[in-house]
Protein backbone atom coordinates (compact mmCIF):
# COMPACT_ATOMS: atom_id res chain seq x y z
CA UNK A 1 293.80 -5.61 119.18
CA UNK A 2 291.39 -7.89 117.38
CA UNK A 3 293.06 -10.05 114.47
CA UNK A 4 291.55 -12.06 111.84
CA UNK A 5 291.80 -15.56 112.04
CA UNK A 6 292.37 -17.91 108.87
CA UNK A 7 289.08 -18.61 107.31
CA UNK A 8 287.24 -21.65 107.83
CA UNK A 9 285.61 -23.66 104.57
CA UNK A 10 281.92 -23.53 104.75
CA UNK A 11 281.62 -27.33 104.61
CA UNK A 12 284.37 -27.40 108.09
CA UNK A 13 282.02 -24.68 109.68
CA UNK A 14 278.57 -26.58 108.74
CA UNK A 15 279.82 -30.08 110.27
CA UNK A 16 279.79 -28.12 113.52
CA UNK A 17 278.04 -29.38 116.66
CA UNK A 18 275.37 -26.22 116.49
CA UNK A 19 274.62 -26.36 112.74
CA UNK A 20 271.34 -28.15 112.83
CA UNK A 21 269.89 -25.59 115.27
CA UNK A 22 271.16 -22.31 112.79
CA UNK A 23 269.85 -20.89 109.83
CA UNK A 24 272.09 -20.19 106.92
CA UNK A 25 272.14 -16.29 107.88
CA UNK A 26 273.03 -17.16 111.46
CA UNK A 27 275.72 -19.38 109.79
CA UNK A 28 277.58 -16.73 107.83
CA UNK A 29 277.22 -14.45 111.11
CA UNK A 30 279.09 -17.36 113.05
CA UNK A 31 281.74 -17.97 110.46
CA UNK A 32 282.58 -14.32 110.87
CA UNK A 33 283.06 -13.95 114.35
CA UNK A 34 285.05 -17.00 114.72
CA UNK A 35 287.48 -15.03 112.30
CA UNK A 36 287.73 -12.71 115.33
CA UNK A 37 290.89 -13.26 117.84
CA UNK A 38 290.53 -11.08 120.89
CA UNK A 39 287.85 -9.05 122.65
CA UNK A 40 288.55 -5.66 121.06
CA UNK A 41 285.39 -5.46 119.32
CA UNK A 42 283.30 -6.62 122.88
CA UNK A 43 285.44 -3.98 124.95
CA UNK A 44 284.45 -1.41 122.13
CA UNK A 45 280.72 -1.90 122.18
CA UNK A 46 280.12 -2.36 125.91
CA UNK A 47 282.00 0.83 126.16
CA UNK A 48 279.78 2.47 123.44
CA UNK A 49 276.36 0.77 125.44
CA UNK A 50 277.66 2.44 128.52
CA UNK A 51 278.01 5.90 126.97
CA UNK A 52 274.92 5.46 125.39
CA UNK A 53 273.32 4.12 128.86
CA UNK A 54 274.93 7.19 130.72
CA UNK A 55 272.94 9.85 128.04
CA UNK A 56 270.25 8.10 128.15
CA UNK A 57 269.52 6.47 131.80
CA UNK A 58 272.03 8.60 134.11
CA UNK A 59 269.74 7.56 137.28
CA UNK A 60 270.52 3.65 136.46
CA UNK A 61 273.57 3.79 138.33
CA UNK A 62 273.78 0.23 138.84
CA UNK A 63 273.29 -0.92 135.34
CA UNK A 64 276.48 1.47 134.87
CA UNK A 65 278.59 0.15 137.11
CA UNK A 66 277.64 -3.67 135.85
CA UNK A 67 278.60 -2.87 132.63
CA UNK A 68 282.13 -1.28 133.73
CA UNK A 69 282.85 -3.96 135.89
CA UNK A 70 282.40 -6.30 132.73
CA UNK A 71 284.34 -3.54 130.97
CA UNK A 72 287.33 -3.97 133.65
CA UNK A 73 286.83 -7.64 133.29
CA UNK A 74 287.53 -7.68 129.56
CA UNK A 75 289.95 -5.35 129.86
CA UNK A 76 291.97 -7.71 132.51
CA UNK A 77 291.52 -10.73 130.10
CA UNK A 78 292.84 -8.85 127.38
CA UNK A 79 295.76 -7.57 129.16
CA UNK A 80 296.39 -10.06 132.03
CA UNK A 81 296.24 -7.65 134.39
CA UNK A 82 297.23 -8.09 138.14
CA UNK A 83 294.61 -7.95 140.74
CA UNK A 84 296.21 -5.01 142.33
CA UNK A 85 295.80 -3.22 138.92
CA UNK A 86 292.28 -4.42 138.53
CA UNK A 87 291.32 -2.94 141.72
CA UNK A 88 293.14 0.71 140.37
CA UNK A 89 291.26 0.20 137.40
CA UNK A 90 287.79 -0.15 139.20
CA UNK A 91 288.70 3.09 141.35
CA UNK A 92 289.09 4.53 138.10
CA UNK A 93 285.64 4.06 137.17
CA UNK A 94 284.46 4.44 140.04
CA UNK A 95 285.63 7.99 140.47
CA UNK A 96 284.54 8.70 137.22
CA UNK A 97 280.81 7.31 137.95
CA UNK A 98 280.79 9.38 140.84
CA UNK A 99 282.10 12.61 139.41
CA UNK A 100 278.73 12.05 137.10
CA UNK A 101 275.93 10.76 139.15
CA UNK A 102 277.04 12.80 142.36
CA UNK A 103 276.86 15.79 141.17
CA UNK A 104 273.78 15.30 139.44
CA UNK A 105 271.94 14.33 142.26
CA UNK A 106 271.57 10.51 141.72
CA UNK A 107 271.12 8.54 144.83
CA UNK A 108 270.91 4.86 143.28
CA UNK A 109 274.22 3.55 144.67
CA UNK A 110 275.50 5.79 146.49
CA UNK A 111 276.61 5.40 150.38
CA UNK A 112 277.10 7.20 153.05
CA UNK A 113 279.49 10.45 152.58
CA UNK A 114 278.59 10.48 148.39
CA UNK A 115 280.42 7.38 147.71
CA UNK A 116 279.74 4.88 145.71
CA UNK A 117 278.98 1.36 147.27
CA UNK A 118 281.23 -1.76 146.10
């Protein structure tokens, strides 16, 4: 779950090392998400672009499967999961990619026997 951290002063946040090199919109936008704890939010909207990418590209397999692995690799930071249950979670997706693109008729990906390629 994302949390809020405590707010920074503006004058803390503008002695930063990257100041000189952001406007004062970019500022504000960078005082906000260092309020953010967690990767909530990222695990959200890469799961939203991957929807979005399945709808609208379903023959990209490859993107797909780029974005769930970084999916499964925020997912693992966020819950320190053990490699055994990363791999369980990549079969996950997996099966889930395939039960889409293989039925469909997409070939971008896919091995021998229908399967997708690691």
């Amino acid at each position: 779950m994302a949390t809020r951290r405590s707010k920074k002063t503006s004058p803390e946040l503008n002695a930063g090392f990257y100041s000189r090199a952001l406007g004062e919109a970019e500022k504000l936008h960078l005082q906000e998400a260092s309020e953010v704890e967690g990767v909530d939010d990222e695990i959200a909207l890469l799961r939203l672009r991957l929807r979005e990418m399945a709808e609208k590209s379903p023959e990209r397999i490859d993107l797909q499967m780029d974005l769930a692995a970084a999916i499964a690799r925020l997912v693992k930071t966020r819950y320190q999961i053990s490699s055994v249950q990363k791999k369980s979670l990549k079969a996950a997706v997996t099966k889930v990619l395939e039960e889409v693109a293989v039925p469909l008729g997409i070939g971008i990906g896919v091995g021998v026997g229908g399967t997708l390629r690691d």
